[in-house]
Every structure is written in C-alpha cells, then in structure tokens.
PDB file of N, CA and C in Angstrom:
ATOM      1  N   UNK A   1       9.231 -13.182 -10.520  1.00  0.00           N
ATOM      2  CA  UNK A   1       9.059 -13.005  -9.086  1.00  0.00           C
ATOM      3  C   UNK A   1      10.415 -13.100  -8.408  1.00  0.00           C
ATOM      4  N   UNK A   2      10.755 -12.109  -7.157  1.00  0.00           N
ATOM      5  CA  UNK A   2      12.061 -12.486  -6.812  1.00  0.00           C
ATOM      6  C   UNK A   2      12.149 -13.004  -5.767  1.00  0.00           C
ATOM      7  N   UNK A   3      12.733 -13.688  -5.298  1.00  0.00           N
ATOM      8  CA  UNK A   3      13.171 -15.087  -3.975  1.00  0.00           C
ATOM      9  C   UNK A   3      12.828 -14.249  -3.408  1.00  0.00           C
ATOM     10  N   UNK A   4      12.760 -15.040  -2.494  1.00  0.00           N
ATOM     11  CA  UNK A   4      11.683 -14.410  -1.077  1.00  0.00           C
ATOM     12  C   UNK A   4      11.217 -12.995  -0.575  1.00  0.00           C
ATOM     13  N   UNK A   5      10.239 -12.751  -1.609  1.00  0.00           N
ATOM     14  CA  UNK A   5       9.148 -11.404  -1.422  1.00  0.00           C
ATOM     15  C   UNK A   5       8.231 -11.724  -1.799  1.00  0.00           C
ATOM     16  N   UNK A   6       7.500 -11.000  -0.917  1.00  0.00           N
ATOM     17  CA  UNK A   6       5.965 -11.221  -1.434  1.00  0.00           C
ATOM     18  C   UNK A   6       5.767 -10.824  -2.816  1.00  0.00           C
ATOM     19  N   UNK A   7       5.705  -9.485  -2.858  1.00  0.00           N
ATOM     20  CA  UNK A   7       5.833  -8.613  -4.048  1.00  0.00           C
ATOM     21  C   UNK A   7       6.875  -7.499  -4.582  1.00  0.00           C
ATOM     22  N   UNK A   8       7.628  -7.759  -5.711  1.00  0.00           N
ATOM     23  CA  UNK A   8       8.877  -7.142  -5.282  1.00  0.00           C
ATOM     24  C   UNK A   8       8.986  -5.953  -5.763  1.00  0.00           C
ATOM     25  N   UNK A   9       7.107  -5.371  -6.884  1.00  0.00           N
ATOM     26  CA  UNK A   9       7.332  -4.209  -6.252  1.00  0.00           C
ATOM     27  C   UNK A   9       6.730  -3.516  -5.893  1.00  0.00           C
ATOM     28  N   UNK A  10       6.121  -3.664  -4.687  1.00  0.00           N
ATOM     29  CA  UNK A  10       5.579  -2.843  -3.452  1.00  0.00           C
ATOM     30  C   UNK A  10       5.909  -3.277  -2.208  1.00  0.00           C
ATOM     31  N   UNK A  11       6.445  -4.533  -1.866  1.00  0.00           N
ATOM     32  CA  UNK A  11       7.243  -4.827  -0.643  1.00  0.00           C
ATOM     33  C   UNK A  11       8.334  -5.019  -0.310  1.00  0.00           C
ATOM     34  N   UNK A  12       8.633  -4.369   1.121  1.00  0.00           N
ATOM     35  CA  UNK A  12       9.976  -4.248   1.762  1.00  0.00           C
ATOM     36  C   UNK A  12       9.784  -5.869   2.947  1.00  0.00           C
ATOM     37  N   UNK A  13       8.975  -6.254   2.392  1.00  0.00           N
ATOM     38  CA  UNK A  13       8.946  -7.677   3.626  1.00  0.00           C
ATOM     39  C   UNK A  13       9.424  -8.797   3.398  1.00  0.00           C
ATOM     40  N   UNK A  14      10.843  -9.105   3.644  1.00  0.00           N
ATOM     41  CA  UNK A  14      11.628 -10.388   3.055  1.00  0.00           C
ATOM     42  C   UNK A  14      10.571 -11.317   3.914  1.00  0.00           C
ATOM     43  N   UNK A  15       9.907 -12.644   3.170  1.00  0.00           N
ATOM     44  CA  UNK A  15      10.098 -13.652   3.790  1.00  0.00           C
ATOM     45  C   UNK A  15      10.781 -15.051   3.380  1.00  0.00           C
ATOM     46  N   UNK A  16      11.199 -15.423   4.447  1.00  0.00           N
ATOM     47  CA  UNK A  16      11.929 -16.538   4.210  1.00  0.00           C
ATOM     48  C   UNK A  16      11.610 -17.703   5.256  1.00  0.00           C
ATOM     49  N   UNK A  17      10.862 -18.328   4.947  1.00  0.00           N
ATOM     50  CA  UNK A  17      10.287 -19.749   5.639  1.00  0.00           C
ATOM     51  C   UNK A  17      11.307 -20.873   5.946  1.00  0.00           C
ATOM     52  N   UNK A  18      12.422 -20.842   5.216  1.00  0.00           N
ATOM     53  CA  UNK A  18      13.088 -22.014   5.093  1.00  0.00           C
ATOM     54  C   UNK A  18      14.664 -21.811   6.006  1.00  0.00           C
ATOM     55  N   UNK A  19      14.530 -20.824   6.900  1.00  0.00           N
ATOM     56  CA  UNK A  19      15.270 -20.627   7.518  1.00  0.00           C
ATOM     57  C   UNK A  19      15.479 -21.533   9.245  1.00  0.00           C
ATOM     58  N   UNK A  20      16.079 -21.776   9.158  1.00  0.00           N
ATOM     59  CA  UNK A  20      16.436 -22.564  11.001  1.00  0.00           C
ATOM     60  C   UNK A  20      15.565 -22.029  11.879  1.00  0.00           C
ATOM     61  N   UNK A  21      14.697 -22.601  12.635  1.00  0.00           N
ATOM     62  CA  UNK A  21      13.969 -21.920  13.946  1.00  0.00           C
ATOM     63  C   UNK A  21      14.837 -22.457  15.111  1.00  0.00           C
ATOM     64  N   UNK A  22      15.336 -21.101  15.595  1.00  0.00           N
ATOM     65  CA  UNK A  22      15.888 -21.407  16.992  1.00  0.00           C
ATOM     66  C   UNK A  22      15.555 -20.665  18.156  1.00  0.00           C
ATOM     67  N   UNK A  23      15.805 -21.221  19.180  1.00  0.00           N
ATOM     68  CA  UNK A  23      15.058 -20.531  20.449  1.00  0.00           C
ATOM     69  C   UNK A  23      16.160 -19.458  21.234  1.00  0.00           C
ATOM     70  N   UNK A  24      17.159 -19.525  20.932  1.00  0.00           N
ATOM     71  CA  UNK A  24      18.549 -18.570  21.142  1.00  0.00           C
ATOM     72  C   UNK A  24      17.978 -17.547  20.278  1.00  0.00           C
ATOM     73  N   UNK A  25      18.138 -15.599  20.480  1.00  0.00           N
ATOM     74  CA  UNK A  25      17.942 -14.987  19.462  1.00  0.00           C
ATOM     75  C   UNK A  25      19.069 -14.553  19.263  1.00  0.00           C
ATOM     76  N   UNK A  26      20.201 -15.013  19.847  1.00  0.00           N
ATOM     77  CA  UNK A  26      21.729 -14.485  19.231  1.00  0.00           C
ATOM     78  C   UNK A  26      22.393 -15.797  18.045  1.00  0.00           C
ATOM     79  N   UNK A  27      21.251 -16.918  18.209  1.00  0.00           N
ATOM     80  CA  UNK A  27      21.476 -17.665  16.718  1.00  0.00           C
ATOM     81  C   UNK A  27      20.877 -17.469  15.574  1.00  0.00           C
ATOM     82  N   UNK A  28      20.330 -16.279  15.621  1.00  0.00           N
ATOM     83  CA  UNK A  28      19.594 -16.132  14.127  1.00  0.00           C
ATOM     84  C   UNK A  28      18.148 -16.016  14.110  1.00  0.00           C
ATOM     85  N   UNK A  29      16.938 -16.879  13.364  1.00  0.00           N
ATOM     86  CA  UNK A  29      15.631 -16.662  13.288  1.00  0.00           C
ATOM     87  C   UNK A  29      15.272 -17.149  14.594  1.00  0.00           C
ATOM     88  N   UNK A  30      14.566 -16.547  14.978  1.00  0.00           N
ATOM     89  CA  UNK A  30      13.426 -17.104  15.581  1.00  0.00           C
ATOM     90  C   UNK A  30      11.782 -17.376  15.568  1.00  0.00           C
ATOM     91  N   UNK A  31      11.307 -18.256  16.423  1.00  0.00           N
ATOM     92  CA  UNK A  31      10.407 -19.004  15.549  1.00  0.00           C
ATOM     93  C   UNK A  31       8.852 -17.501  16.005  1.00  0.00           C
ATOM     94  N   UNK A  32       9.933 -16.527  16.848  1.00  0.00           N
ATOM     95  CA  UNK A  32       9.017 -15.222  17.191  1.00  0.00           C
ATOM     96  C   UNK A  32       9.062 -14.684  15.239  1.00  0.00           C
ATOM     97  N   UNK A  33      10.460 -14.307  14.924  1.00  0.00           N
ATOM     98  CA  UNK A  33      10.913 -14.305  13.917  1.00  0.00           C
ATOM     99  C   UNK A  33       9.694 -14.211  12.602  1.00  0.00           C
ATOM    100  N   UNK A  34       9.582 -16.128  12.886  1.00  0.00           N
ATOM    101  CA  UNK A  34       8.921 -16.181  11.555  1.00  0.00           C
ATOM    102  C   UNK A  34       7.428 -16.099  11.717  1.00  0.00           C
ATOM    103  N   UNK A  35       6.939 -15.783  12.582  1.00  0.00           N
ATOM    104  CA  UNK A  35       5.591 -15.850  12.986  1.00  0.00           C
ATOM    105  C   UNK A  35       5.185 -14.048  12.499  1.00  0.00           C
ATOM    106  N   UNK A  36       6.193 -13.333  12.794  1.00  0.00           N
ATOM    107  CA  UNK A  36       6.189 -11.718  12.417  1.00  0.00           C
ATOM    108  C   UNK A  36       5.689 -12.227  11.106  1.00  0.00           C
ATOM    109  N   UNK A  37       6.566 -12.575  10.500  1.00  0.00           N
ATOM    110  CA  UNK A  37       6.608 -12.604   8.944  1.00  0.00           C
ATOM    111  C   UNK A  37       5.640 -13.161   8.215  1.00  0.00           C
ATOM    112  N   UNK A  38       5.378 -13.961   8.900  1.00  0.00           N
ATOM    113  CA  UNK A  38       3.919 -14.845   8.076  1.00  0.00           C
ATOM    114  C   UNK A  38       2.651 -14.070   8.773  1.00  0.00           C
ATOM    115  N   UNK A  39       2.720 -13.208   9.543  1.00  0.00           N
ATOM    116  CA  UNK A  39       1.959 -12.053   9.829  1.00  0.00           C
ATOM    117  C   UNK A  39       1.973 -10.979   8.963  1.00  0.00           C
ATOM    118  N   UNK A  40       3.189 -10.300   8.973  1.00  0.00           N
ATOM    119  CA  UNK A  40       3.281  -9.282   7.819  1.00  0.00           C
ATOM    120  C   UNK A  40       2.909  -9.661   6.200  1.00  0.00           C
ATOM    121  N   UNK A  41       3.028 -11.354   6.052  1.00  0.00           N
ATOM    122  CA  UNK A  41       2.824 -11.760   4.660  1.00  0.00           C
ATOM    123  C   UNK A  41       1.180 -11.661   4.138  1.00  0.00           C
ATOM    124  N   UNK A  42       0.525 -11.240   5.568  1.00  0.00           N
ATOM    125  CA  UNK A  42      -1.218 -11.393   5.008  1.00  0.00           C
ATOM    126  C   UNK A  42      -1.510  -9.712   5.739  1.00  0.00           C
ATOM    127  N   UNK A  43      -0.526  -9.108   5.672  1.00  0.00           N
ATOM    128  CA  UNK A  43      -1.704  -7.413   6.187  1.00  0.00           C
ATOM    129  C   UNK A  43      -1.803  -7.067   4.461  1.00  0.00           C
ATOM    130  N   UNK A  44      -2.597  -6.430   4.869  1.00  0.00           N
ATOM    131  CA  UNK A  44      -3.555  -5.836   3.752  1.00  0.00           C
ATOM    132  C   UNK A  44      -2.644  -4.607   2.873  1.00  0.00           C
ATOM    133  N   UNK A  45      -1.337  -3.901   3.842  1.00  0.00           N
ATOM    134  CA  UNK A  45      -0.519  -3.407   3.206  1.00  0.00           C
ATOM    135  C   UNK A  45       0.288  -3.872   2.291  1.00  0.00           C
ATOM    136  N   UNK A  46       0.476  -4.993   2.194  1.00  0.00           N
ATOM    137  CA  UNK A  46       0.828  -5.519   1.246  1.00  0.00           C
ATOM    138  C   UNK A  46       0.461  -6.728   0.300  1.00  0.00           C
ATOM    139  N   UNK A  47      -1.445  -6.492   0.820  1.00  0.00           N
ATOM    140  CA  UNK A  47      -2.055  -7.045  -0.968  1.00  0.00           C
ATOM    141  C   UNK A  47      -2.838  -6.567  -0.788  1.00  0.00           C
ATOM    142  N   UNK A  48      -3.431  -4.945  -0.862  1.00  0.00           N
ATOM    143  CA  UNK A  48      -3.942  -4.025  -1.296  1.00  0.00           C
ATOM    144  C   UNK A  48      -3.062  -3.275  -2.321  1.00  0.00           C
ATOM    145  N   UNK A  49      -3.874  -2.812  -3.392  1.00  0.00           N
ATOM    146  CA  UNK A  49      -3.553  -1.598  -4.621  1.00  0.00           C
ATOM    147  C   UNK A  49      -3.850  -0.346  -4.057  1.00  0.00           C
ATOM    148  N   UNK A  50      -3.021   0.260  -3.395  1.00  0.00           N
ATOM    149  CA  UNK A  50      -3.473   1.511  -2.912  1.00  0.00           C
ATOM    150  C   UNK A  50      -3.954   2.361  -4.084  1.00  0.00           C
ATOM    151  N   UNK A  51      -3.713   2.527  -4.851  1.00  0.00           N
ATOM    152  CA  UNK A  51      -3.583   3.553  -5.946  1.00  0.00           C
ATOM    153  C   UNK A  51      -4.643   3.187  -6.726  1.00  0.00           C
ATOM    154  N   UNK A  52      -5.296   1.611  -6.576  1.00  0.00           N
ATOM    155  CA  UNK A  52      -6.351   1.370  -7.089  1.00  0.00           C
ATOM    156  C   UNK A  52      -7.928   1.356  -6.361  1.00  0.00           C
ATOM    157  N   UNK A  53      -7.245   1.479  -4.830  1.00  0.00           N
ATOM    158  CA  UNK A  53      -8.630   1.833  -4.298  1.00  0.00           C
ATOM    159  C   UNK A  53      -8.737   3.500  -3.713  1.00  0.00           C
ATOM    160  N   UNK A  54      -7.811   4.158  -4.172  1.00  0.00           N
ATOM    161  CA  UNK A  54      -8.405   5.832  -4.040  1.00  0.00           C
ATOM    162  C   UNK A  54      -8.395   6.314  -5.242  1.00  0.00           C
ATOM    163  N   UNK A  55      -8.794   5.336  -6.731  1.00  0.00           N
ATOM    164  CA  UNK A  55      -8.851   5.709  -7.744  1.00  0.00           C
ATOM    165  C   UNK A  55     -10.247   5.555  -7.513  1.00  0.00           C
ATOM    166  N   UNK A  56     -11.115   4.551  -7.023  1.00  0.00           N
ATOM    167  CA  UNK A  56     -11.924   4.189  -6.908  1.00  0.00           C
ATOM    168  C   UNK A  56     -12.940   4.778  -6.082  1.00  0.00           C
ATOM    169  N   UNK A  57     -12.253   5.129  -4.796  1.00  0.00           N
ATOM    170  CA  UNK A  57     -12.891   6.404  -4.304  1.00  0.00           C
ATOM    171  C   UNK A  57     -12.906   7.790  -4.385  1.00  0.00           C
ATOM    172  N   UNK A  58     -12.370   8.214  -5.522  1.00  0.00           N
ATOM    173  CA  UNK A  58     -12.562   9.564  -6.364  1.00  0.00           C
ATOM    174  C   UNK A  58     -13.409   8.977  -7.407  1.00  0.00           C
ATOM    175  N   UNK A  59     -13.599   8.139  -7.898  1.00  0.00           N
ATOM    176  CA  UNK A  59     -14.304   8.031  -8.461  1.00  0.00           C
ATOM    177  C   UNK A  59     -16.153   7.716  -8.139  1.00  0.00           C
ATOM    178  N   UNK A  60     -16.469   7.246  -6.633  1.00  0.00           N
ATOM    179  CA  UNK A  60     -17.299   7.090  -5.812  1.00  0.00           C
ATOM    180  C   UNK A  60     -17.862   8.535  -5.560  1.00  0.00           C
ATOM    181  N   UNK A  61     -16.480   9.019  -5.438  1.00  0.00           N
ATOM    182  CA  UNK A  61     -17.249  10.573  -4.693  1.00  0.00           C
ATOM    183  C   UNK A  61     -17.783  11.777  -5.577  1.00  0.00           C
ATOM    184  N   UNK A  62     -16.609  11.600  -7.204  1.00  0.00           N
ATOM    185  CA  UNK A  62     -17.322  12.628  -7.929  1.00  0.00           C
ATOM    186  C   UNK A  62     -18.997  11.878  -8.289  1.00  0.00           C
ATOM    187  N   UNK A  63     -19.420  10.527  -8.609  1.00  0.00           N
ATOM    188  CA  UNK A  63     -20.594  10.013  -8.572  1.00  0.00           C
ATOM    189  C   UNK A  63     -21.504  10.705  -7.337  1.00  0.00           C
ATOM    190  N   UNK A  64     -20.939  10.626  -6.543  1.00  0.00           N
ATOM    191  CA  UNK A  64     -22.235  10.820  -5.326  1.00  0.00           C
ATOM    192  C   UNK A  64     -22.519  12.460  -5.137  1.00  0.00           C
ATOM    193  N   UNK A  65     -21.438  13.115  -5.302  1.00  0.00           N
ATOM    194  CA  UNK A  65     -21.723  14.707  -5.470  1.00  0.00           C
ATOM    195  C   UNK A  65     -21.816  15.270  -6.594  1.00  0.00           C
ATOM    196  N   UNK A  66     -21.644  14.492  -8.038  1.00  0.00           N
ATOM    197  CA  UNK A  66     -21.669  15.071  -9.519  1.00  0.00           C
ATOM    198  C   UNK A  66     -20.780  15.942  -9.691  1.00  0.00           C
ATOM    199  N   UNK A  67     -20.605  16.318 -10.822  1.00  0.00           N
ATOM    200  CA  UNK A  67     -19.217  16.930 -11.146  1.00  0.00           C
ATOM    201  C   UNK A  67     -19.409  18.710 -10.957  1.00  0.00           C
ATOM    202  N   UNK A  68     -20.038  19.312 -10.591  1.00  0.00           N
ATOM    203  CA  UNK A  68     -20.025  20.484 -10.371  1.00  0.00           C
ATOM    204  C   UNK A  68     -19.676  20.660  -8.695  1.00  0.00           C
ATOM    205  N   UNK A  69     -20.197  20.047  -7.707  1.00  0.00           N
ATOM    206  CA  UNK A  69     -20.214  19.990  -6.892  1.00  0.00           C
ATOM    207  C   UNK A  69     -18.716  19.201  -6.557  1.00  0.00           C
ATOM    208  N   UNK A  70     -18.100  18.116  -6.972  1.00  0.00           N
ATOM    209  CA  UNK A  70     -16.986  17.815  -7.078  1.00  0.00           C
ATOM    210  C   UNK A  70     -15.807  18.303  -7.601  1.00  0.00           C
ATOM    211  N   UNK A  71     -15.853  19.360  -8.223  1.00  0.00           N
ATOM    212  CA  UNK A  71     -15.090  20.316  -9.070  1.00  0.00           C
ATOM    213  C   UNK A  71     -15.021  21.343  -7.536  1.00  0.00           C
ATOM    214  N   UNK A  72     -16.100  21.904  -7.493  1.00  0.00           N
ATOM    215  CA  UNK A  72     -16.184  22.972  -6.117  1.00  0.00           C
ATOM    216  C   UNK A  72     -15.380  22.786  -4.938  1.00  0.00           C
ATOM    217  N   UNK A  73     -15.102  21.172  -4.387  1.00  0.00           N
ATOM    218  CA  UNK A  73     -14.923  20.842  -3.807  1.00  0.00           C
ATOM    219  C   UNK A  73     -13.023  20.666  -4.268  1.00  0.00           C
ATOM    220  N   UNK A  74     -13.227  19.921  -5.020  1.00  0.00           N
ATOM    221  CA  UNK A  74     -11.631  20.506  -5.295  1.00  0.00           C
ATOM    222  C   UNK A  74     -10.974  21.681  -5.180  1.00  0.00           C
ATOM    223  N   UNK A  75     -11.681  22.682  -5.399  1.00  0.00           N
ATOM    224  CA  UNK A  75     -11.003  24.059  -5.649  1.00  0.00           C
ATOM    225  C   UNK A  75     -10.632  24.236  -4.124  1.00  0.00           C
ATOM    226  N   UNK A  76     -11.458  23.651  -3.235  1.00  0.00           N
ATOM    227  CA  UNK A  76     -10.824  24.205  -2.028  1.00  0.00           C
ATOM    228  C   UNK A  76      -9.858  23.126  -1.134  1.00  0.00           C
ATOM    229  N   UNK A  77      -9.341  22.907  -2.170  1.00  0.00           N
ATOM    230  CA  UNK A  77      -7.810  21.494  -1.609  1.00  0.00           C
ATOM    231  C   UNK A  77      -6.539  22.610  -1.892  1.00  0.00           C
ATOM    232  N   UNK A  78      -5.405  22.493  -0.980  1.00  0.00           N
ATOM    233  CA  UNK A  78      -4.476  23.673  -1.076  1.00  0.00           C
ATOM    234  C   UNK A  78      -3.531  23.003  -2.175  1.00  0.00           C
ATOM    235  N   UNK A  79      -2.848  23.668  -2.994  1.00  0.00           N
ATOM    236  CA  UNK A  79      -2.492  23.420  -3.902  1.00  0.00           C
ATOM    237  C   UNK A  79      -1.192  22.165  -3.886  1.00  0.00           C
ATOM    238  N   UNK A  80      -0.546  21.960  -2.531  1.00  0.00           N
ATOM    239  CA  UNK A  80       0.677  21.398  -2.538  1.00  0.00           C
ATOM    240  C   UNK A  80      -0.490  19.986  -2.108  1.00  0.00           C
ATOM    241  N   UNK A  81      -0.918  19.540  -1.936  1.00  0.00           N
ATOM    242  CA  UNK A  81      -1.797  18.493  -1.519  1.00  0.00           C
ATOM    243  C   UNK A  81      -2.455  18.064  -3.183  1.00  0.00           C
ATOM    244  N   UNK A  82      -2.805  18.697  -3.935  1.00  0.00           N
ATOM    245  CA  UNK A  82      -3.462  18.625  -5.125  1.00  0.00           C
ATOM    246  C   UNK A  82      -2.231  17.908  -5.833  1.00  0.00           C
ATOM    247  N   UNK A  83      -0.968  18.822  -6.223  1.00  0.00           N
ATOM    248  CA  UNK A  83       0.232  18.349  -6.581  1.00  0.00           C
ATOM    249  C   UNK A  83       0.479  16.817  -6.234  1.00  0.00           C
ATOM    250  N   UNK A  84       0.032  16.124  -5.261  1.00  0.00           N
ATOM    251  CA  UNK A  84       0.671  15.215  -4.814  1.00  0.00           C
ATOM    252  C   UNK A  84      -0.011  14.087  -5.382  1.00  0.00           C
ATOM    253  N   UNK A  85      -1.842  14.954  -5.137  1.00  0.00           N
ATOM    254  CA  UNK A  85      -2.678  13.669  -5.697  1.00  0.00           C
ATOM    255  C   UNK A  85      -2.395  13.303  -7.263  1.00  0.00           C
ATOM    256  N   UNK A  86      -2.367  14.315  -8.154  1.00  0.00           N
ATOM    257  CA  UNK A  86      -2.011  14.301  -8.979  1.00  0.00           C
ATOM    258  C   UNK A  86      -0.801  13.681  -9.341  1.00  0.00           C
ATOM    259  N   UNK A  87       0.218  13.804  -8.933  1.00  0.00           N
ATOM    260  CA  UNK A  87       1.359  13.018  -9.106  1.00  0.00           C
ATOM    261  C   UNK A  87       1.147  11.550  -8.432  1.00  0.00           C
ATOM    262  N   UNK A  88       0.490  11.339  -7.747  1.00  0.00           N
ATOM    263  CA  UNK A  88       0.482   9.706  -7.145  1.00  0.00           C
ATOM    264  C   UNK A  88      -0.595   9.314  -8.347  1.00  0.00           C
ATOM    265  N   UNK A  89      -1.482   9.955  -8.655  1.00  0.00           N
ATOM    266  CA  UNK A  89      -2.653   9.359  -9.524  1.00  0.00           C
ATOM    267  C   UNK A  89      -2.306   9.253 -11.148  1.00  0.00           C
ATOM    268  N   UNK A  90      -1.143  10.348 -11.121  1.00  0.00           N
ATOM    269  CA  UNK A  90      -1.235  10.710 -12.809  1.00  0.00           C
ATOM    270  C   UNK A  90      -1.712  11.741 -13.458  1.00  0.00           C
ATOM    271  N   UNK A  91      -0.949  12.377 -13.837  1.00  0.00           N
ATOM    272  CA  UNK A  91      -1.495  13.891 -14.271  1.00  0.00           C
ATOM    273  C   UNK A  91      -2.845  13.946 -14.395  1.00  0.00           C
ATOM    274  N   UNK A  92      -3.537  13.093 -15.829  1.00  0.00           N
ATOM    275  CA  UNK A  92      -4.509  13.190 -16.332  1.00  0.00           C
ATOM    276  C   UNK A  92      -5.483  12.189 -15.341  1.00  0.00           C
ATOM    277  N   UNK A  93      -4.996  12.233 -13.737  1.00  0.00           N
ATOM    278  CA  UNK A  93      -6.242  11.454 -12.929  1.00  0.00           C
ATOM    279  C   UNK A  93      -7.147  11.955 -12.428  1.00  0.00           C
ATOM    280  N   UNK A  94      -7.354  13.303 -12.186  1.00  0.00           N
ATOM    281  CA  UNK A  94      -8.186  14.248 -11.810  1.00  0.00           C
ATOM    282  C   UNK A  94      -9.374  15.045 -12.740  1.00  0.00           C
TER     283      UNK A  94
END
C-alpha cells in the first residue's frame, strides 16, 4: 500500500490526516482542507470496481434479453464505442 492513498491503483486522492489544521489558507491545510478529503475518501468513486460492476451488468442484460436478442442488440452499437467496450472489458469480454 502506498503512504497516503486510498488506493494506489485507481486513486488520484492523496490523503493525509496528519497534517497541521490551520485557519490561515496561505499556511497550508485547512481544516476545509481535510474535511474535502475525508469526503473524497468515502465517494463511491473510489471504492467501487467499475469494471466489475458493468461486467455485471452485461452480464444482467444478456440474461434478461437472451443471447439472440443481445447479440441483435449489439450489432447496432457503432463500432468506435464497441472498440472501447471491448478494450476496457478485454477482448474476450463480449
């Protein structure tokens, strides 16, 4: 794990708790500061698996429409959008 991140790799959110709270914001943290941060430390952007919950809902949706009907439905996704899912999911995710 690396010093102060949540997760180091899917987050850009340094936190650092152990820093000075001061009420000057030309001295450094403030206690506005760390209140951001221990905010940003619980959104869901950064302890959610993105990649594991729209694996999950392709997988929901070919279930609920079956695979002919989910196949159909693919065909009409434009191809640079397909590319992408595919590359975020993994070739063989589709």
């Amino acid at each position: 794990m690396c010093p102060n991140l949540i997760d180091c790799s899917s987050s850009l959110c340094v936190i650092d708790f152990e820093a000075p709270v001061s009420s000057d914001p030309a001295e450094g943290v403030t206690e506005n500061d760390l209140r951001r941060k221990r905010l940003a430390s619980t959104d869901v952007v950064y302890s959610v698996d993105l990649l594991a919950v729209f694996q999950q809902e392709i997988i929901n949706l070919r279930a609920r429409l079956g695979d002919t009907a989910f196949y159909d439905l693919l065909s009409t996704v434009d191809v640079e959008t397909m590319a992408n899912v595919k590359a975020f999911m993994g070739v063989g995710g589709l």
